[in-house]
N, C-alpha and C. Protein backbone atom coordinates (compact mmCIF):
# COMPACT_ATOMS: atom_id res chain seq x y z
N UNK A 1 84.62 116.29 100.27
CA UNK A 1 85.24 116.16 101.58
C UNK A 1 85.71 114.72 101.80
N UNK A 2 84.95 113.82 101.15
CA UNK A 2 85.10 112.21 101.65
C UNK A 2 86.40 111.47 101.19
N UNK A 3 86.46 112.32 99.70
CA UNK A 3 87.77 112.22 98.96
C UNK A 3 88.93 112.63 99.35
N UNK A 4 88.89 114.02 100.01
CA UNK A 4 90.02 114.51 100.74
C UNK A 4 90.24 113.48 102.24
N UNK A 5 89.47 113.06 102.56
CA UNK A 5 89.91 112.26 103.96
C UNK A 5 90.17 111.42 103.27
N UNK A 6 89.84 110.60 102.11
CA UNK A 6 90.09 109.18 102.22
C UNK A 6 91.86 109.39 101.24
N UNK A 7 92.33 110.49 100.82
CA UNK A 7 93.34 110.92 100.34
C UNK A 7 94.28 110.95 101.65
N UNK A 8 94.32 111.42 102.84
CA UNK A 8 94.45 111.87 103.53
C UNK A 8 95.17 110.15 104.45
N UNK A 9 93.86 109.46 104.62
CA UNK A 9 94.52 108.04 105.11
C UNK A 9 95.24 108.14 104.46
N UNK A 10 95.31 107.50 102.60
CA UNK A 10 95.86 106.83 102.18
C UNK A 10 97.27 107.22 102.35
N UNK A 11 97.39 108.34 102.36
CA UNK A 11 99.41 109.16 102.41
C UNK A 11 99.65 108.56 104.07
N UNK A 12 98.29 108.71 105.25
CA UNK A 12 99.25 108.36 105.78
C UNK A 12 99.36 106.46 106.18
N UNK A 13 98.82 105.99 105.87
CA UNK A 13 99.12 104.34 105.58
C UNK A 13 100.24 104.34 104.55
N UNK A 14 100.41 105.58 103.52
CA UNK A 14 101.87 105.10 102.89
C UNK A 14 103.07 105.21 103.73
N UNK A 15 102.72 106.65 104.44
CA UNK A 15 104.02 106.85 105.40
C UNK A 15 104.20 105.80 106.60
N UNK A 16 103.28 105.31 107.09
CA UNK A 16 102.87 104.29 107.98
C UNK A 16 104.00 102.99 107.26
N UNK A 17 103.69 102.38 106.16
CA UNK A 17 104.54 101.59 105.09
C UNK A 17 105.99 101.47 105.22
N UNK A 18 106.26 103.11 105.02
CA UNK A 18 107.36 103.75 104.32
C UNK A 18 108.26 103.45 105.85
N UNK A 19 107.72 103.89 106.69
CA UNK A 19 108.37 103.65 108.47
C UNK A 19 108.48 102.19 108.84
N UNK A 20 107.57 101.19 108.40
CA UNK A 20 107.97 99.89 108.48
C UNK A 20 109.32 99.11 108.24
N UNK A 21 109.31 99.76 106.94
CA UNK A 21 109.78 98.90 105.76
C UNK A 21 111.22 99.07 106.28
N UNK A 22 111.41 100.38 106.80
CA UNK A 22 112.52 101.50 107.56
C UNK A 22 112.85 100.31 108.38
N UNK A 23 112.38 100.33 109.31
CA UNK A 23 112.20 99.27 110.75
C UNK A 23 112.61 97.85 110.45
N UNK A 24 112.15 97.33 109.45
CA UNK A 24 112.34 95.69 108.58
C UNK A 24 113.56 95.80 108.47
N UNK A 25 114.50 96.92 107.62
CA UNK A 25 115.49 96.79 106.63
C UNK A 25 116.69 97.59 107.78
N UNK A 26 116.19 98.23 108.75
CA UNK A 26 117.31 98.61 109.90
C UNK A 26 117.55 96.79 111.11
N UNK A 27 116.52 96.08 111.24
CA UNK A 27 116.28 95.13 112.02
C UNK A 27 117.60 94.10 111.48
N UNK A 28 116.96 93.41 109.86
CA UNK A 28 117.63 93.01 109.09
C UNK A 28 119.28 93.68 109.64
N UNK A 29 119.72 94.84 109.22
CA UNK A 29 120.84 95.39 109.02
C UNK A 29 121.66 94.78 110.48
N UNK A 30 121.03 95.29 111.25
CA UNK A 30 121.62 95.02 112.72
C UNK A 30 121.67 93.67 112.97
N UNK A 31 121.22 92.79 112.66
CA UNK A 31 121.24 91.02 113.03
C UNK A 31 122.55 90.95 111.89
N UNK A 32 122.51 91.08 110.47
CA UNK A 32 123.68 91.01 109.89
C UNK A 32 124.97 91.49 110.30
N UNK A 33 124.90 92.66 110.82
CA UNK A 33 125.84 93.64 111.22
C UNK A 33 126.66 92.82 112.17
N UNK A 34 125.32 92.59 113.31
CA UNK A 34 126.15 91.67 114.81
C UNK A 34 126.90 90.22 114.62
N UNK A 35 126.54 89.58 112.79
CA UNK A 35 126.77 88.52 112.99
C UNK A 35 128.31 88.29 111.96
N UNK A 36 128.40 89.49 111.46
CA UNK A 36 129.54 89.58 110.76
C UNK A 36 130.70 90.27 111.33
N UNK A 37 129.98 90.93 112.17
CA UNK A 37 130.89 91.45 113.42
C UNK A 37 131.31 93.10 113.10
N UNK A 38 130.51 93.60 112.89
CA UNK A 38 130.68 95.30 112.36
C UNK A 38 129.54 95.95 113.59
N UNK A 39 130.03 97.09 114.33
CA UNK A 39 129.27 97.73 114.88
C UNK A 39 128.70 99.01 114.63
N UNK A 40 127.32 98.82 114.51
CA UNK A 40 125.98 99.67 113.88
C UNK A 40 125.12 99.73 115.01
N UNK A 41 125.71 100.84 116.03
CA UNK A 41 124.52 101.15 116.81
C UNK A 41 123.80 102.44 116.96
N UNK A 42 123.75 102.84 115.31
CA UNK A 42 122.77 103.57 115.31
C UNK A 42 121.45 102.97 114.72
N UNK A 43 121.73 101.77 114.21
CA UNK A 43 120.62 100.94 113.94
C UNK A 43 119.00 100.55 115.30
N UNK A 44 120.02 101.21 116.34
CA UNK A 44 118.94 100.97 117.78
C UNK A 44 118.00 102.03 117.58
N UNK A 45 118.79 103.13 117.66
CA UNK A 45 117.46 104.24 117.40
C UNK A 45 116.19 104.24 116.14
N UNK A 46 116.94 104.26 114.86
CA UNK A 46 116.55 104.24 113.61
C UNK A 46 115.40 103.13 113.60
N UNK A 47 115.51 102.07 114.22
CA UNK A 47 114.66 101.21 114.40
C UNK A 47 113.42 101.55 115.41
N UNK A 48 113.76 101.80 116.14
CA UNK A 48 112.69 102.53 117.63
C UNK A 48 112.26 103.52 116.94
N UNK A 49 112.19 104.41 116.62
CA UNK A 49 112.13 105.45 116.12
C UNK A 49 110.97 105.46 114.57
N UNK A 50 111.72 104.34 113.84
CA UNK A 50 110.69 104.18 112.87
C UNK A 50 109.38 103.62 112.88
N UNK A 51 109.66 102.44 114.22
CA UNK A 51 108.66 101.60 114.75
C UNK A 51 107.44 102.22 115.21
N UNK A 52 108.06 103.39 116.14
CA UNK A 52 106.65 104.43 116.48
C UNK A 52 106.23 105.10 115.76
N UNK A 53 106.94 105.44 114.45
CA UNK A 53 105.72 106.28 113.27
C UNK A 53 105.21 105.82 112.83
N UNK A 54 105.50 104.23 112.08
CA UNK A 54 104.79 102.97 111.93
C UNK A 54 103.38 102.53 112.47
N UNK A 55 103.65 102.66 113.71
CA UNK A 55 102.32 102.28 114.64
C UNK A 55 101.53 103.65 114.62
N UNK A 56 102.16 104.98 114.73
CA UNK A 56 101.12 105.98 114.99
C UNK A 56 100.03 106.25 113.89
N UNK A 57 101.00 105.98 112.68
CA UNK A 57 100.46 106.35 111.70
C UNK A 57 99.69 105.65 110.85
N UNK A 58 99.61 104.23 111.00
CA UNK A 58 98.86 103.08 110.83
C UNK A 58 97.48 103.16 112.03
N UNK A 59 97.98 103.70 113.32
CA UNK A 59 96.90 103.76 114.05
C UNK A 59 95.59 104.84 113.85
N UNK A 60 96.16 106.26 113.56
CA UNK A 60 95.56 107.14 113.09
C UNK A 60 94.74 106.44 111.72
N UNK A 61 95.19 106.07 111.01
CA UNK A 61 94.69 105.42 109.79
C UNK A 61 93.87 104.70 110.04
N UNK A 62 93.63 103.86 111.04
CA UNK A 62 92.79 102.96 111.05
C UNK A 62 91.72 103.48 111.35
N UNK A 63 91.85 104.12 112.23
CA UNK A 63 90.62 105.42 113.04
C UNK A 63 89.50 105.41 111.44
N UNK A 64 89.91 105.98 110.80
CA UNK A 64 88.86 106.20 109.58
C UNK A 64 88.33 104.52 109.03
N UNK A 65 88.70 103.67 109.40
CA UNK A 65 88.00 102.71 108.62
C UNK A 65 87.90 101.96 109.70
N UNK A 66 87.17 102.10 111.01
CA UNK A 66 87.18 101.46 112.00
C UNK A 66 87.56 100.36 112.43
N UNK A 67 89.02 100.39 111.83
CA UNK A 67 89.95 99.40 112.58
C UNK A 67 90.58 99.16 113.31
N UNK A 68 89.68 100.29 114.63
CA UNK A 68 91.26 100.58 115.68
C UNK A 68 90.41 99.50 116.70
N UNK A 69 91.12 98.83 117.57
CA UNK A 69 90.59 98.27 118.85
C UNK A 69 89.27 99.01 119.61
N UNK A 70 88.57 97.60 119.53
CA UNK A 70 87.34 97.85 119.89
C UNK A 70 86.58 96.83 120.30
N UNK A 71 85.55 96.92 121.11
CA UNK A 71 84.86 96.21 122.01
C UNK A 71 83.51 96.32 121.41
N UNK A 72 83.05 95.28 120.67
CA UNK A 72 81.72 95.00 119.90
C UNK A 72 80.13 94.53 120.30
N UNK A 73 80.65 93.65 121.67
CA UNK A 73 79.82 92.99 122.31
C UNK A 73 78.42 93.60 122.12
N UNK A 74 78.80 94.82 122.54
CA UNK A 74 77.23 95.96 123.08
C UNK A 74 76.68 95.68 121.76
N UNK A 75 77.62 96.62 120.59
CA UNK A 75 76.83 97.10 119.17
C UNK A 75 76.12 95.74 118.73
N UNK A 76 76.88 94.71 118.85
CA UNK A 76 76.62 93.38 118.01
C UNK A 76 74.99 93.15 118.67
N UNK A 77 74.87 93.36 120.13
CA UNK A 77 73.82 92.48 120.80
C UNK A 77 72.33 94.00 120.23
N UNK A 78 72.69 94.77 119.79
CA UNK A 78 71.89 96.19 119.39
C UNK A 78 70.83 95.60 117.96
N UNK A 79 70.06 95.58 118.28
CA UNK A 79 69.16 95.48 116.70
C UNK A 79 68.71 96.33 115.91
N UNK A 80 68.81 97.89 116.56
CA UNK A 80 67.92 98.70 116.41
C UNK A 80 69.21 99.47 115.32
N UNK A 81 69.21 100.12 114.44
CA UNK A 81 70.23 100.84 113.54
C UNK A 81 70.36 102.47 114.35
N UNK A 82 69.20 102.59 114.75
CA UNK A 82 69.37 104.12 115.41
C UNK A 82 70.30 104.27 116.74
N UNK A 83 69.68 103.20 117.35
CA UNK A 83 70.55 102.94 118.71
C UNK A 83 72.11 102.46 118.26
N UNK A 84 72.38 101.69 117.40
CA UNK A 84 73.78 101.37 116.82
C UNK A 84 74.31 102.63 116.49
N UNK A 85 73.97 103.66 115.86
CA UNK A 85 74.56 104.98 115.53
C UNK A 85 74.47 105.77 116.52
N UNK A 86 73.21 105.74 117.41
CA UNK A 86 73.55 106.78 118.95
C UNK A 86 75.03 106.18 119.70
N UNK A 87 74.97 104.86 119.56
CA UNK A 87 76.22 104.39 120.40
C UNK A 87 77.86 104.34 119.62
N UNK A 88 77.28 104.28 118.27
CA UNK A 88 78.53 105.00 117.42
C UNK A 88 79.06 105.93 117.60
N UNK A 89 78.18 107.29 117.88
CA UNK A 89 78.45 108.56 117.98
C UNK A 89 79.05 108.85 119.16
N UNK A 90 78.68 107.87 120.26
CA UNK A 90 78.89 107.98 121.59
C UNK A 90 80.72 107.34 121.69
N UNK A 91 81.10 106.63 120.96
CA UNK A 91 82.15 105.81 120.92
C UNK A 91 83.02 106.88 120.51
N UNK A 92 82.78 107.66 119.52
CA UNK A 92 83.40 108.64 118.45
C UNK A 92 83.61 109.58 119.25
N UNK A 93 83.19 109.89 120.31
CA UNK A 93 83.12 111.43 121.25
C UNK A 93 83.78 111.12 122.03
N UNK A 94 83.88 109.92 122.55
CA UNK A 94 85.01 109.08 123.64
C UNK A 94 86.48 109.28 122.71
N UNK A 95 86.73 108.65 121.76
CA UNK A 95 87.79 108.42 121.16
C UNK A 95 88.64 110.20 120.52
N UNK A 96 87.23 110.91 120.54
CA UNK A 96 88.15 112.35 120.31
C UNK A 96 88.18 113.40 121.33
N UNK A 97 87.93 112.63 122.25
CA UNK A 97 88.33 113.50 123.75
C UNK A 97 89.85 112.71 123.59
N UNK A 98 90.18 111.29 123.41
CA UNK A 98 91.51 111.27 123.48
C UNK A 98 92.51 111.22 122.05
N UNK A 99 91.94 111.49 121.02
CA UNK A 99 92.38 112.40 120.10
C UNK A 99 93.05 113.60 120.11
N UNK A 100 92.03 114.27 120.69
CA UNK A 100 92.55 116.20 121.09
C UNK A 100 93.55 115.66 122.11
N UNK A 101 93.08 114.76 122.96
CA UNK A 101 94.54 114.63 124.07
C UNK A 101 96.01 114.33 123.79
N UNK A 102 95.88 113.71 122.36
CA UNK A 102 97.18 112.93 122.27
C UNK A 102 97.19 114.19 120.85
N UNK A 103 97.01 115.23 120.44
CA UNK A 103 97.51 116.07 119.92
C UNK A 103 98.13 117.08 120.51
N UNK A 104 97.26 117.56 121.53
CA UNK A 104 97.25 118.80 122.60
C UNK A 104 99.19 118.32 123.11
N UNK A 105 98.93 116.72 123.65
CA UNK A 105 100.09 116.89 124.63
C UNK A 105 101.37 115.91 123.52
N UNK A 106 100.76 115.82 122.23
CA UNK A 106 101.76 115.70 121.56
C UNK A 106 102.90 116.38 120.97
N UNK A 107 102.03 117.28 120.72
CA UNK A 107 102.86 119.06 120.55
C UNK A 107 103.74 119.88 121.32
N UNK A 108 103.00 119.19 122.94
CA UNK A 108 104.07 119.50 123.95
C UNK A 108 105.23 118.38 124.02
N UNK A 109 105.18 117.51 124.21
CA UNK A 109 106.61 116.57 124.24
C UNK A 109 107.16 116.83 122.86
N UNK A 110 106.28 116.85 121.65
CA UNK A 110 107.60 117.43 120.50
C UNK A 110 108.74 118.64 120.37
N UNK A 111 107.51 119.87 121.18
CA UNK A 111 108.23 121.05 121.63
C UNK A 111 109.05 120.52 122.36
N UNK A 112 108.83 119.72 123.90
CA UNK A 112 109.74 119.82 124.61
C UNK A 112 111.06 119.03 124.42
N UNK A 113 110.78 118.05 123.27
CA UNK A 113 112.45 117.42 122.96
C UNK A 113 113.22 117.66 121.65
N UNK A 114 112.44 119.00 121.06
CA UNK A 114 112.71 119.63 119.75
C UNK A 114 114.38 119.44 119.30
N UNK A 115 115.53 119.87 120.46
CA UNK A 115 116.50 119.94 120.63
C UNK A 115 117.35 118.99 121.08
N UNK A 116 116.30 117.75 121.33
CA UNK A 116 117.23 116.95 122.16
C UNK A 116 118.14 116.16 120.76
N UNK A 117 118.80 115.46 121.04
CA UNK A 117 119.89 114.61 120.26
C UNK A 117 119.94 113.23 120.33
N UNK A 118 119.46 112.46 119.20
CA UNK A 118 119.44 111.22 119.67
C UNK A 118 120.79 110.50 120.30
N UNK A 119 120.86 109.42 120.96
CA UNK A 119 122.04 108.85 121.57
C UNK A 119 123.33 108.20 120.39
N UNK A 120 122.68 107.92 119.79
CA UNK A 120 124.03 107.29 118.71
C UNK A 120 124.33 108.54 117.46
N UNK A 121 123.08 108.89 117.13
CA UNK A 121 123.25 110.04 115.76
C UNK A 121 122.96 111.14 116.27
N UNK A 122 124.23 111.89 116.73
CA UNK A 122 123.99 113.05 117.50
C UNK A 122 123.49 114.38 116.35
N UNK A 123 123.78 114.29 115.51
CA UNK A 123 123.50 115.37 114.59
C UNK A 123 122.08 114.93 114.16
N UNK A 124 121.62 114.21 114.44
CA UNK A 124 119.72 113.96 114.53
C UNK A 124 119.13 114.57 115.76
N UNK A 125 117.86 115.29 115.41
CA UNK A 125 117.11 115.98 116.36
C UNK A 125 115.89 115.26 116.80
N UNK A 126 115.47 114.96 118.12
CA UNK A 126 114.53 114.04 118.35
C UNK A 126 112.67 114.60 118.02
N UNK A 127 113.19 116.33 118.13
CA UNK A 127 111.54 116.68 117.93
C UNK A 127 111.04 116.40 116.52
N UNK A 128 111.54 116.13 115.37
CA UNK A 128 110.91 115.90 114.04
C UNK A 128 110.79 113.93 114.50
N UNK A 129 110.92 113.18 115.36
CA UNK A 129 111.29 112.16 115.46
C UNK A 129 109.60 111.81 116.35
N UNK A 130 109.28 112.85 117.34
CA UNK A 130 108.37 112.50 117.84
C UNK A 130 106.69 113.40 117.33
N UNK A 131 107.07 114.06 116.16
CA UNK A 131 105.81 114.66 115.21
C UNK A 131 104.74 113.64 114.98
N UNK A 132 105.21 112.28 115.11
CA UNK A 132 103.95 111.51 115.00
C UNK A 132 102.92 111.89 115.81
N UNK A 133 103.12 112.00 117.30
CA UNK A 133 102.07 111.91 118.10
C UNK A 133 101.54 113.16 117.76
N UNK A 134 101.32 114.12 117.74
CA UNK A 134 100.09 115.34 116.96
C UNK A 134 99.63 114.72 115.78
N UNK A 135 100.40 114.35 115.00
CA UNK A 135 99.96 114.13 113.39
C UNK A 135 98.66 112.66 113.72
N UNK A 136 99.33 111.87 114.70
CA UNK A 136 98.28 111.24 114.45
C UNK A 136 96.75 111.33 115.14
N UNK A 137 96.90 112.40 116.21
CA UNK A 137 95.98 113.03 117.01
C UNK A 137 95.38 113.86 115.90
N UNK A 138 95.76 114.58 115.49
CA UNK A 138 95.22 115.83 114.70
C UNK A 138 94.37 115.35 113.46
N UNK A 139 95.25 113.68 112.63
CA UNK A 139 94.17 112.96 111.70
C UNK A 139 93.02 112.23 112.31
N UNK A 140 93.40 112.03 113.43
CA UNK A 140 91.58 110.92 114.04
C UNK A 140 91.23 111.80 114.77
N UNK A 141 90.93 112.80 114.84
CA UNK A 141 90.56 114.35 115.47
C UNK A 141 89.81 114.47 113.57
N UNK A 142 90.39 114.30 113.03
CA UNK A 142 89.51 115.08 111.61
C UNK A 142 88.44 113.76 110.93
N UNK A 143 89.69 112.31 111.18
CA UNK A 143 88.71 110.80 111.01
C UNK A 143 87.11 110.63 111.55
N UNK A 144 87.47 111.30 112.83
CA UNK A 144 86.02 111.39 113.88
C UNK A 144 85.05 112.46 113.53
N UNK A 145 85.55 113.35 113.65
CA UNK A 145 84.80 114.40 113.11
C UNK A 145 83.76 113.83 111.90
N UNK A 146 84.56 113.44 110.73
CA UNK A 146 83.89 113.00 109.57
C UNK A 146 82.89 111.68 110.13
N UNK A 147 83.36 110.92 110.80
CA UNK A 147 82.47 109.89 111.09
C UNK A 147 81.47 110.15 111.79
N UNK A 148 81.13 110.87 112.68
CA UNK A 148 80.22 111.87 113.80
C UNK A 148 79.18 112.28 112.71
N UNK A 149 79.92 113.31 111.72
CA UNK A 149 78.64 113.79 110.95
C UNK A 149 78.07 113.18 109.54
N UNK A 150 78.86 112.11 109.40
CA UNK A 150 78.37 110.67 108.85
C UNK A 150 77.21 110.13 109.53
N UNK A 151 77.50 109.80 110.89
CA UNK A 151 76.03 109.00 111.67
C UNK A 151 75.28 110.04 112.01
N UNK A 152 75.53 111.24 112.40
CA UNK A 152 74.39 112.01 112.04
C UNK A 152 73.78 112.54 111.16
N UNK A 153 74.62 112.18 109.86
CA UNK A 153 73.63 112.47 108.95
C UNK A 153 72.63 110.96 108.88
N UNK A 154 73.16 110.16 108.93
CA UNK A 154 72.36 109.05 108.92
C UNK A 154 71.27 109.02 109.53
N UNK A 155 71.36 109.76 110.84
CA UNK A 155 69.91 109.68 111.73
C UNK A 155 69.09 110.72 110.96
N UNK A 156 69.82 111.64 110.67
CA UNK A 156 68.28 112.58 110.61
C UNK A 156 67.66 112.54 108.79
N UNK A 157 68.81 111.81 107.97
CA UNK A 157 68.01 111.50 106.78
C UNK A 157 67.07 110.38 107.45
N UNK A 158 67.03 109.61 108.18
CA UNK A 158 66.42 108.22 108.53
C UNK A 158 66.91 107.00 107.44
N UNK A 159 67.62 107.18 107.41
CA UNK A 159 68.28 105.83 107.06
C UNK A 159 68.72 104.64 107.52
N UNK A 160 68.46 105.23 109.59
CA UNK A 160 68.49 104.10 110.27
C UNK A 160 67.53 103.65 110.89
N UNK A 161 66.88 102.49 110.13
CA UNK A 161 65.67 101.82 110.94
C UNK A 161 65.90 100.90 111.93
């Protein structure tokens, strides 16, 4: 199972990459474009557009290797390993109540702009444009999960003293 999740980041930190690099090389395009004097404004969308799969999918990703924003203070001042994993678990149950949220209502704004048309590339459809938000709900929905029954396995082998 650990292999399949950690397979699972890794494609999507590539696609995460792959949407950057998109974003870098449309950015690039458009500063050249404006300065040579050629107009490329579909470079506005393509850029916006890549930027948020970029972030979703880097964010989802991080979820599994607990790199998403976070507030340490508590855990750090914790000595106890059991209490560090009760409050792990507790963090993890917070973060996939808004997991399921940002899948649940990701699915709905993808449905609901399935058809729409972006503004410059009209023959582009915006709902494959906004699939990030489920995809990345639906991976830290599965990130958490695994981490949940990670620290609970930890408690009840006792491995946390």
């Amino acid at each position: 199972m650990k292999k399949a999740i950690e397979m699972m980041q890794k494609i999507q930190v590539a696609i995460g990459g792959f949407f950057l690099m998109i974003f870098l090389l449309t950015v690039v395009f458009q500063m050249l474009s404006r300065y040579i004097g050629i107009a490329a404004t579909w470079t506005e969308d393509v850029s916006m557009y890549s930027f948020i799969w970029a972030v979703f999918m880097g964010a989802g990703a991080m979820v599994y290797e607990n790199r998403h924003f976070a507030f340490t203070s508590i855990s750090d001042m914790l000595k106890n390993q059991k209490m560090k994993s009760v409050l792990a678990i507790i963090i993890y149950l917070v973060m996939l109540v808004f997991s399921v949220l940002m899948a649940y209502y990701g699915f709905k704004v993808t449905k609901q702009f399935w058809n729409y048309t972006w503004t410059n590339i009209p023959s582009f459809k915006r709902g494959p444009t906004w699939l990030c938000l489920p995809l990345c709900g639906i991976t830290s929905c599965i990130y958490l999960l695994y981490l949940i029954s990670a620290e609970i396995g930890k408690l009840t082998k006792g491995e946390n003293k």
